[in-house]
C-alpha atoms as a PDB file:
ATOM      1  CA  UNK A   1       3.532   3.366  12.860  1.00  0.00           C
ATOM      2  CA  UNK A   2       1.688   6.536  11.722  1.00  0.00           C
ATOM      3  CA  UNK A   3       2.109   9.558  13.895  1.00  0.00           C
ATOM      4  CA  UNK A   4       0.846  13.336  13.408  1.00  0.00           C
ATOM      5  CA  UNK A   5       2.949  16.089  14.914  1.00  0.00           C
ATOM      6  CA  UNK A   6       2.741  19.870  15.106  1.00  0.00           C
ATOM      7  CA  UNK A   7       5.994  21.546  15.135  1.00  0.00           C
ATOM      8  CA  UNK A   8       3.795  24.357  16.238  1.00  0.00           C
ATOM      9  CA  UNK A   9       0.542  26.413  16.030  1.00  0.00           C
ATOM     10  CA  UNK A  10      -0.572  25.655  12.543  1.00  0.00           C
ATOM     11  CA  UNK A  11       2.467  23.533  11.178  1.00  0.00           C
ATOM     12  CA  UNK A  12       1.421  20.260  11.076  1.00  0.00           C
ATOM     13  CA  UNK A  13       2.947  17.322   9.485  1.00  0.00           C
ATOM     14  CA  UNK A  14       2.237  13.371   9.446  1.00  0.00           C
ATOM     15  CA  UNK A  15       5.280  10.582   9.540  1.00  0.00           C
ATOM     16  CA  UNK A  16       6.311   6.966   9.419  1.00  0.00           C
ATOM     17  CA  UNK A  17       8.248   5.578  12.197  1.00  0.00           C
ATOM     18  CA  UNK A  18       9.457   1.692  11.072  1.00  0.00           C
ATOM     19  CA  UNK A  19      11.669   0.268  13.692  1.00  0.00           C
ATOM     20  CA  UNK A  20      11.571   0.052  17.262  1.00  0.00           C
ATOM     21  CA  UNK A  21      11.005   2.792  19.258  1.00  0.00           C
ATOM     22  CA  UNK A  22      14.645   3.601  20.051  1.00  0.00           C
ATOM     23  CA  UNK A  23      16.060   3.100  16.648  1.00  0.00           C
ATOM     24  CA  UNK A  24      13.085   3.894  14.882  1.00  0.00           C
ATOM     25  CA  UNK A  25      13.401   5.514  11.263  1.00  0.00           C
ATOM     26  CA  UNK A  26      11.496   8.592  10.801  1.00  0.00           C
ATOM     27  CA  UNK A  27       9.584   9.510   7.451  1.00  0.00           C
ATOM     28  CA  UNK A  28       7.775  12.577   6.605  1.00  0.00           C
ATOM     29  CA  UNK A  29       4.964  11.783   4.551  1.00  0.00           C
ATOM     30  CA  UNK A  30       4.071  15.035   2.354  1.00  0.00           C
ATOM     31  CA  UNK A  31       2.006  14.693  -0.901  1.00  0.00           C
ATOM     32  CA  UNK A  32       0.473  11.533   0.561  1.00  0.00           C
ATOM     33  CA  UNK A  33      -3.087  13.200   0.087  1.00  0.00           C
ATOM     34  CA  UNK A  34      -3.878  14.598   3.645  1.00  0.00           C
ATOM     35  CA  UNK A  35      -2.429  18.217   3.870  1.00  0.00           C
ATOM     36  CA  UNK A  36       0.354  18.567   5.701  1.00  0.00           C
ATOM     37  CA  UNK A  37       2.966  21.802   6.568  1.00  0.00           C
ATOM     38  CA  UNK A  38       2.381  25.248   7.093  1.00  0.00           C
ATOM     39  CA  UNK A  39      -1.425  26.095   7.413  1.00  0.00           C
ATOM     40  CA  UNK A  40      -2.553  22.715   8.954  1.00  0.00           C
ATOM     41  CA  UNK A  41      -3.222  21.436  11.944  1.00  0.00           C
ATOM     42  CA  UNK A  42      -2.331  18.436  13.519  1.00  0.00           C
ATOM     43  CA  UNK A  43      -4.690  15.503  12.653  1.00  0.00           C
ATOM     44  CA  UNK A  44      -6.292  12.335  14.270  1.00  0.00           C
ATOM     45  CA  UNK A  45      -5.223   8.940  13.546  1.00  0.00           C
ATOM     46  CA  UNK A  46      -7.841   6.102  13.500  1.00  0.00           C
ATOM     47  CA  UNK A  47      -7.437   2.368  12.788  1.00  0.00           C
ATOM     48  CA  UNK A  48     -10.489   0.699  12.684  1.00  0.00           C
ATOM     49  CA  UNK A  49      -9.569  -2.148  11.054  1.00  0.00           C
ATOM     50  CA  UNK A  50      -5.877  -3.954   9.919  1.00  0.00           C
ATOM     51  CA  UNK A  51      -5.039  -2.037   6.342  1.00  0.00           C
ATOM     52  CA  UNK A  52      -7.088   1.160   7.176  1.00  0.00           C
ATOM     53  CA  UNK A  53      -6.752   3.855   8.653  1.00  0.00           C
ATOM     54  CA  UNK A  54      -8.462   7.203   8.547  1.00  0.00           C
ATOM     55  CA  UNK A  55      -7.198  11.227   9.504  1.00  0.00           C
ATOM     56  CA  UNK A  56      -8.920  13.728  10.009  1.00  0.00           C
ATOM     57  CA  UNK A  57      -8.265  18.041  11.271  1.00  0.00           C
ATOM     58  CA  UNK A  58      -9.264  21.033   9.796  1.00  0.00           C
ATOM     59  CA  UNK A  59      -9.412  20.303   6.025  1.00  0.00           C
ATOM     60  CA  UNK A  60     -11.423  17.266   6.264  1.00  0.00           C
ATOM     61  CA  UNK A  61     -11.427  13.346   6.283  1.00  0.00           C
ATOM     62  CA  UNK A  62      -8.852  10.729   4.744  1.00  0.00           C
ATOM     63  CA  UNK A  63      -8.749   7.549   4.771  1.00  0.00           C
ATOM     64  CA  UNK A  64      -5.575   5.119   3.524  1.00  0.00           C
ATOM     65  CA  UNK A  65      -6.129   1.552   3.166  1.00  0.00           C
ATOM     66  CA  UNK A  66      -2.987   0.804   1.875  1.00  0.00           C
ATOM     67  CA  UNK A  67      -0.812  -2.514   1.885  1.00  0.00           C
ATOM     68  CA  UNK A  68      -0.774  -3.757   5.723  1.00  0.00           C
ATOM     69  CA  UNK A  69       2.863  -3.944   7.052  1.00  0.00           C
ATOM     70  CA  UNK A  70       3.680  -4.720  11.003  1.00  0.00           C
ATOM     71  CA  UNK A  71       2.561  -0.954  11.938  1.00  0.00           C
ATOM     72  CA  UNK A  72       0.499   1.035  14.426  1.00  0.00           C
ATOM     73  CA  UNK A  73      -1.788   4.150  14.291  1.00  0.00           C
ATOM     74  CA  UNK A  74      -1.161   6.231  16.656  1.00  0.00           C
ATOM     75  CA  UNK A  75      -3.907   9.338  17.614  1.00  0.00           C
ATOM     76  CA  UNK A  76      -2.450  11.629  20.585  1.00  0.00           C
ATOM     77  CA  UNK A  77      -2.015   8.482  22.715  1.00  0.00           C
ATOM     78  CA  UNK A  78       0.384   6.371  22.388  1.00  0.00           C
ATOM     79  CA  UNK A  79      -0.503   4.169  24.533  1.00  0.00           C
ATOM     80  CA  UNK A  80      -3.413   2.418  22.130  1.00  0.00           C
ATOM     81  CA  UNK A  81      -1.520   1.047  19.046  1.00  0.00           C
ATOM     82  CA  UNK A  82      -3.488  -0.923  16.449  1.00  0.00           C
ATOM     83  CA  UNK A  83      -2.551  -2.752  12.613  1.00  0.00           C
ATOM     84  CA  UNK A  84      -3.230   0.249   9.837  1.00  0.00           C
ATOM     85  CA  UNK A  85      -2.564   0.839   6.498  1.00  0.00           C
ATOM     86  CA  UNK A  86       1.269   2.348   5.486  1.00  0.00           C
ATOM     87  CA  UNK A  87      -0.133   5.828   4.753  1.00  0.00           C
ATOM     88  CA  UNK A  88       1.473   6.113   1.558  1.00  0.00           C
ATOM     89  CA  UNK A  89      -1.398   7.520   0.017  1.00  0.00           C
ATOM     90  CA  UNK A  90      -4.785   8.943   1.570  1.00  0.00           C
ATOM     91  CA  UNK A  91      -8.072   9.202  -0.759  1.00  0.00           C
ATOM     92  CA  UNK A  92     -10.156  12.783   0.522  1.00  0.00           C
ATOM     93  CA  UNK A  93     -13.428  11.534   2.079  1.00  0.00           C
ATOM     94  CA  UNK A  94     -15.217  14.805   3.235  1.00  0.00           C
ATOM     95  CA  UNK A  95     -13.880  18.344   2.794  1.00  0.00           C
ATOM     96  CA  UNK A  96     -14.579  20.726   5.526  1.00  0.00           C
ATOM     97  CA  UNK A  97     -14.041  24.254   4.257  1.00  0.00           C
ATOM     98  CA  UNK A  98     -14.287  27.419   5.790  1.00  0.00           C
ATOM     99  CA  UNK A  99     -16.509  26.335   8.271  1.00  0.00           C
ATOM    100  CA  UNK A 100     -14.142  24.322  10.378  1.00  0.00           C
ATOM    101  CA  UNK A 101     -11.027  25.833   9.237  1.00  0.00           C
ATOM    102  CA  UNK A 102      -8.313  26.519  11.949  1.00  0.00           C
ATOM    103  CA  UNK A 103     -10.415  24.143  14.629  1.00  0.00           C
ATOM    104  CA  UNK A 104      -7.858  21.384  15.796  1.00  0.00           C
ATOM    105  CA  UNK A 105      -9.598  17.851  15.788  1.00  0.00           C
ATOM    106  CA  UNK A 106      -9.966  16.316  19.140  1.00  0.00           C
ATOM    107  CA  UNK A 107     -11.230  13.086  17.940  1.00  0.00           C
ATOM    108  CA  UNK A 108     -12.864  10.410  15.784  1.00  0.00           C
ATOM    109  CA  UNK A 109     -14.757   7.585  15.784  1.00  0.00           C
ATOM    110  CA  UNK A 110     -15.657   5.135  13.114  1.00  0.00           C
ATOM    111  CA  UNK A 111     -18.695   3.125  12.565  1.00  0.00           C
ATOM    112  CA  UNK A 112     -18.602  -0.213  10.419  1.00  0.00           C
END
């Protein structure tokens, strides 16, 4: 399961939860290739398919289609799990720049 957290206002960071939800193991994923830590916002998590899985906040687009394991993506609600890539690594799709910079993502959809 992929989630994206904000410890606060601009201190974002993305992590791997394997297990169940009660003894799940947490990871923090920095230097995956979607920026994470001080400066960031938090991001939105899409799966559209099983083995991909795309984020996107301030700094632009990612998308991961890394080796499928028995995960979910999770955007801010929980309650909508689907099959996603591990997140290991994220390839930069679109870079935002200034314009966009410090606007929290509220959303994403994705188009086959």
């Amino acid at each position: 399961m992929l989630v994206s957290a904000a410890r606060g206002a601009g201190d974002a960071h993305l992590y791997r939860l394997d297990g169940d939800r009660e003894s799940a193991v947490r990871e923090r994923l920095d230097d995956c290739g979607v920026p994470t830590g001080e400066g960031t916002l938090r991001r939105v998590l899409v799966a559209p398919a099983p083995g991909e899985v795309y984020a996107c906040n301030d700094h632009g687009l990612y998308r991961s289609v890394d080796d499928v394991r028995e995960n979910a993506a999770l955007s801010s609600r929980p309650e909508s799990p689907s099959d996603s890539g591990d997140g290991d690594s994220f390839d930069a799709l679109a870079a935002f720049g200034d314009d966009l910079a410090g606007r929290t993502c509220r959303g994403l959809a994705v188009a086959a």
